[in-house]
Protein backbone atom coordinates (compact mmCIF):
# COMPACT_ATOMS: atom_id res chain seq x y z
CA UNK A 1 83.30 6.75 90.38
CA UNK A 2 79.71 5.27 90.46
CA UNK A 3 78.35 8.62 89.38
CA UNK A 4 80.65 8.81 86.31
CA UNK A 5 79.80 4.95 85.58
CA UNK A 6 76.23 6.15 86.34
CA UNK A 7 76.37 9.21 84.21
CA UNK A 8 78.45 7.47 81.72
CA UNK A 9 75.83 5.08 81.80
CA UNK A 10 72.78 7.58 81.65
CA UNK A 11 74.43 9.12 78.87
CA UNK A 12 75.33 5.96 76.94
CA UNK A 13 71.64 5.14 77.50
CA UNK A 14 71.05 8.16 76.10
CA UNK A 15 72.63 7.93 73.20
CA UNK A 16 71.68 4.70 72.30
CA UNK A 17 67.54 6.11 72.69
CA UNK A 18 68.26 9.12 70.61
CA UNK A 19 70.20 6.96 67.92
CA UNK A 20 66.60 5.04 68.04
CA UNK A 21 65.01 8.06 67.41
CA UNK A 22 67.58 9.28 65.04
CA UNK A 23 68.48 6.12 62.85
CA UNK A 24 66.41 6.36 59.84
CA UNK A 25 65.58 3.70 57.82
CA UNK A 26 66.96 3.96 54.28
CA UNK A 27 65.27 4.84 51.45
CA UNK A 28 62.95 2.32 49.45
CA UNK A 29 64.91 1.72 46.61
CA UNK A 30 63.44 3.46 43.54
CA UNK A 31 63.14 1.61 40.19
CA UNK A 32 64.05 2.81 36.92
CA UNK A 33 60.88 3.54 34.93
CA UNK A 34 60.28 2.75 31.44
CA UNK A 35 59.85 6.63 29.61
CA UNK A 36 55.81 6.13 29.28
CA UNK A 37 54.35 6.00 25.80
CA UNK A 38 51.58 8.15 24.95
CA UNK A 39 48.18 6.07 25.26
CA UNK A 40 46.49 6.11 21.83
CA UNK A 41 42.87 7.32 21.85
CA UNK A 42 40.81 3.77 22.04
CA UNK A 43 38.87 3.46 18.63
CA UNK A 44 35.35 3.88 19.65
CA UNK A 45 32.97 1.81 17.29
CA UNK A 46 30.83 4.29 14.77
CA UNK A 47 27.81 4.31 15.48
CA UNK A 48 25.27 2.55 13.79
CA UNK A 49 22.57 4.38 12.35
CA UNK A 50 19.01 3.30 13.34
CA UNK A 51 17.14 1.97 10.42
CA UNK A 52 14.42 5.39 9.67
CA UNK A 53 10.65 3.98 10.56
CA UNK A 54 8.71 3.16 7.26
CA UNK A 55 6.15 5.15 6.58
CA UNK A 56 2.85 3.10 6.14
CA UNK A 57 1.36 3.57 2.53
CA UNK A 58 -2.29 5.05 3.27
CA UNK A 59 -4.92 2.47 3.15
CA UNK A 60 -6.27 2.13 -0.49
CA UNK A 61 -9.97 1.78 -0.57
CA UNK A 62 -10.93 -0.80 -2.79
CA UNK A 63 -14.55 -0.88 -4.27
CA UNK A 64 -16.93 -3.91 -4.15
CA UNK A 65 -18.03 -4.00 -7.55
CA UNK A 66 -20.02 -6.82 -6.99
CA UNK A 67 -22.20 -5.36 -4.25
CA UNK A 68 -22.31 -2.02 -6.16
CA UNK A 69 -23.37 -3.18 -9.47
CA UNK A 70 -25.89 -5.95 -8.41
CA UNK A 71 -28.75 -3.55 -7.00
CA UNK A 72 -28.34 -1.51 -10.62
CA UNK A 73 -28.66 -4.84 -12.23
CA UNK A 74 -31.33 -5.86 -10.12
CA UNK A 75 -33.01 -2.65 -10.97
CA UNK A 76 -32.52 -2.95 -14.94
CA UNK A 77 -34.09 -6.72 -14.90
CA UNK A 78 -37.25 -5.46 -13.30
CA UNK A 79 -37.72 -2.17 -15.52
CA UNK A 80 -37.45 -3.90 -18.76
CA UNK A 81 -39.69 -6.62 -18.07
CA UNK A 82 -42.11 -5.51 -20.32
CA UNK A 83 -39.67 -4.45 -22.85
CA UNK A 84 -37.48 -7.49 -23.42
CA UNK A 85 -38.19 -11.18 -24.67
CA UNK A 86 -36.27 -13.51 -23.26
CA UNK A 87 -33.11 -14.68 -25.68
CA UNK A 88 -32.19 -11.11 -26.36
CA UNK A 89 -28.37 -10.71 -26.75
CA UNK A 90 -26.72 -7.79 -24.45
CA UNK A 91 -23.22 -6.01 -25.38
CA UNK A 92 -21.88 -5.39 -21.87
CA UNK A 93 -19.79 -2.11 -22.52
CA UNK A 94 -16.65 -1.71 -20.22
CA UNK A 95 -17.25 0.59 -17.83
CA UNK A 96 -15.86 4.02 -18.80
CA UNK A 97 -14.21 5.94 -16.21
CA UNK A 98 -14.79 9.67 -15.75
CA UNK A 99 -13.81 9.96 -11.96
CA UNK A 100 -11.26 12.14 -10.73
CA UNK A 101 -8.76 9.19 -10.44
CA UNK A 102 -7.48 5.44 -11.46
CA UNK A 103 -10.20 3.02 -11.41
CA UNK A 104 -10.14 -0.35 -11.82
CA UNK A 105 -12.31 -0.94 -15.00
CA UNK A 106 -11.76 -4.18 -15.79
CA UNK A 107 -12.95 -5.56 -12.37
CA UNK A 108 -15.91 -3.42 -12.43
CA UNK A 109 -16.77 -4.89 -16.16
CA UNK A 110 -15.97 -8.35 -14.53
CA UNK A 111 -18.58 -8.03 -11.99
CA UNK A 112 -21.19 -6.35 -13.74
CA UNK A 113 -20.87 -9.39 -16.54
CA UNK A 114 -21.17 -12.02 -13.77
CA UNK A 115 -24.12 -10.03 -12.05
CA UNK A 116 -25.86 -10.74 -15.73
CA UNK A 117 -25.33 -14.43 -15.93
CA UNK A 118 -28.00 -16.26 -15.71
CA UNK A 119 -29.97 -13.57 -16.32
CA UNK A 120 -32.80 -15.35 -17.54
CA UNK A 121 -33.61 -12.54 -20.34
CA UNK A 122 -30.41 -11.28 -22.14
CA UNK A 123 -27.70 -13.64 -23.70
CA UNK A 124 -24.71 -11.92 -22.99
CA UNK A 125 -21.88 -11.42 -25.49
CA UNK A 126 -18.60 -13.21 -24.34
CA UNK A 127 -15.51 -11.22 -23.60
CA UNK A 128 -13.87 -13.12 -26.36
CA UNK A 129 -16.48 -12.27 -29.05
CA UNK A 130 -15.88 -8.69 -27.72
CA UNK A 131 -12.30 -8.51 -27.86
CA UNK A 132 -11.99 -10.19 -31.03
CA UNK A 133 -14.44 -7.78 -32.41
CA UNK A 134 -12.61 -4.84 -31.36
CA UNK A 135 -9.56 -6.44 -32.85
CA UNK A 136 -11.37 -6.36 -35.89
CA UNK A 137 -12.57 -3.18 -35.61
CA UNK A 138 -9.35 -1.53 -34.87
CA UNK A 139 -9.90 -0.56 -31.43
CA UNK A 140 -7.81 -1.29 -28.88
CA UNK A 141 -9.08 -4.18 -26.21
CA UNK A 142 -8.70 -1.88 -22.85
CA UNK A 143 -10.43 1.26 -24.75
CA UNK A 144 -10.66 4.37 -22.32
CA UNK A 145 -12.09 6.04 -24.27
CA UNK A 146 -15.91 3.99 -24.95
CA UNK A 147 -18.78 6.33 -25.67
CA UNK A 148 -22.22 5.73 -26.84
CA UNK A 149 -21.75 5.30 -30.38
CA UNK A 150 -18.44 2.80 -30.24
CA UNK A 151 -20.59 0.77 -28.04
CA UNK A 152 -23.84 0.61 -30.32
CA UNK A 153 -21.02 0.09 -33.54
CA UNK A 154 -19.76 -2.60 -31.50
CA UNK A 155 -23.32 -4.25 -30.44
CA UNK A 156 -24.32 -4.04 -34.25
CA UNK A 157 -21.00 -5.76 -35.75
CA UNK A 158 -21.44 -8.31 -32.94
CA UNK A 159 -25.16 -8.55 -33.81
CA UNK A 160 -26.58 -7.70 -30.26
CA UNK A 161 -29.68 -5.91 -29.90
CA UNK A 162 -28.63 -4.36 -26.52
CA UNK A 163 -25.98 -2.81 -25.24
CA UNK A 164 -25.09 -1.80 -21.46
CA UNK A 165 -23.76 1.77 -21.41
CA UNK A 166 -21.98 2.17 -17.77
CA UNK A 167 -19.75 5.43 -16.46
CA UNK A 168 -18.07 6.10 -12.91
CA UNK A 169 -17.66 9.47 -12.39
CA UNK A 170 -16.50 11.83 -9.57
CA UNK A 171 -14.47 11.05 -6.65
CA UNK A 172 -12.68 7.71 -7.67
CA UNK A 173 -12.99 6.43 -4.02
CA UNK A 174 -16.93 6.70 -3.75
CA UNK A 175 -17.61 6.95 -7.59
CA UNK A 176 -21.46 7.14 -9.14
CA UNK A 177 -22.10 4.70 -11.61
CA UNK A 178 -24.73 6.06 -13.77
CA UNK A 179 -25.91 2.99 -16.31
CA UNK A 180 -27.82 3.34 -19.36
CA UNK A 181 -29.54 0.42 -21.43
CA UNK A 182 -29.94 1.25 -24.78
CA UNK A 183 -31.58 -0.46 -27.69
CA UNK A 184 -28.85 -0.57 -30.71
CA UNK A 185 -31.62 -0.21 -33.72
CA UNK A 186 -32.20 2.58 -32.84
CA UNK A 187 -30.14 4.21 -29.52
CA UNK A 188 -33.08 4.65 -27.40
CA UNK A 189 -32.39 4.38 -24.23
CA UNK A 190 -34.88 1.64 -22.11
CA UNK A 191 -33.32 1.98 -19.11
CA UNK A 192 -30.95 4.08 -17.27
CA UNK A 193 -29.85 4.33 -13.41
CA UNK A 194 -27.75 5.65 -11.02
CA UNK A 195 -26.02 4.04 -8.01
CA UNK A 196 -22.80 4.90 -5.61
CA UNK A 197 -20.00 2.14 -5.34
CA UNK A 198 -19.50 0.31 -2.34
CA UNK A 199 -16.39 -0.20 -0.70
């Protein structure tokens, strides 16, 4: 009787270990899932376009009229010392340009009428006599196309017994100024040099 209680026992022990073993634990309980949209593509921002670098504009070379005129000048008021009485009026041509290029004509006129003031031998004609004159005379006030023989017209109607032939010619950045002083009687020419501009 003890061994069936015992083997009763063993077995029941038994049992109850392999029902440990065996007793599973139920399953998680699974959760109804929502049918899954499909993800639209995130807009990615456009991309910006880099501003293109600016090209720098090559350096211009601008002339110094002043400097390049003055040693002509300088060189005209010593040659004709001997030829000219002080009081003489001068017709200051603008300066005609045969370079290869745009020059600025007006500045180099400018500066080789204010190297002349003060002179101390010609009376210079004003750039309102001059205009006016050329107003009168039918030609236009920013004349490209001054020669020899519109200036010495102009110099006689204006009553000037000088005038002050200049030309820039060849390479407009480093342009030769060739300047002739001419006596409007009779065209002769007194004086007449040669010079490079200085930038």
């Amino acid at each position: 009787m003890i061994r069936s209680v015992n083997r009763t026992g063993v077995l029941l022990m038994a049992l109850i270990l392999s029902g440990c073993v065996l007793k599973q634990q139920p399953p998680a309980p699974v959760e109804p899932t929502q049918p899954v949209e499909p993800t639209k593509p995130v807009p990615q921002p456009e991309p910006v376009p880099q501003p293109e670098p600016i090209p720098q504009p090559p350096k211009l070379k601008t002339i110094n009229w002043d400097a390049s005129v003055q040693p002509l000048v300088a060189q005209m008021l010593q040659a004709t010392n001997a030829n000219t009485d002080a009081g003489n009026v001068l017709l200051v041509d603008r300066i005609k340009n045969s370079t290869n290029g745009a020059l600025q004509s007006e500045k180099a006129t400018d500066a080789l009428q204010n190297a002349l003031k003060n002179n101390g031998k010609y009376t210079l004609v004003s750039a309102d006599q001059i205009t006016q004159a050329k107003q009168t005379l039918g030609l236009p006030a920013d004349d490209s196309l001054n020669s020899r023989s519109k200036a010495i017209g102009l110099a006689r109607y204006l009553n000037a017994q000088y005038v002050l032939y200049s030309n820039a010619q060849g390479d407009v950045k480093t342009p030769t100024l060739q300047m002739q002083l001419m006596l409007v009687q009779t065209g002769e020419i007194v004086w007449s040099g040669t010079g490079t501009a200085q930038n």
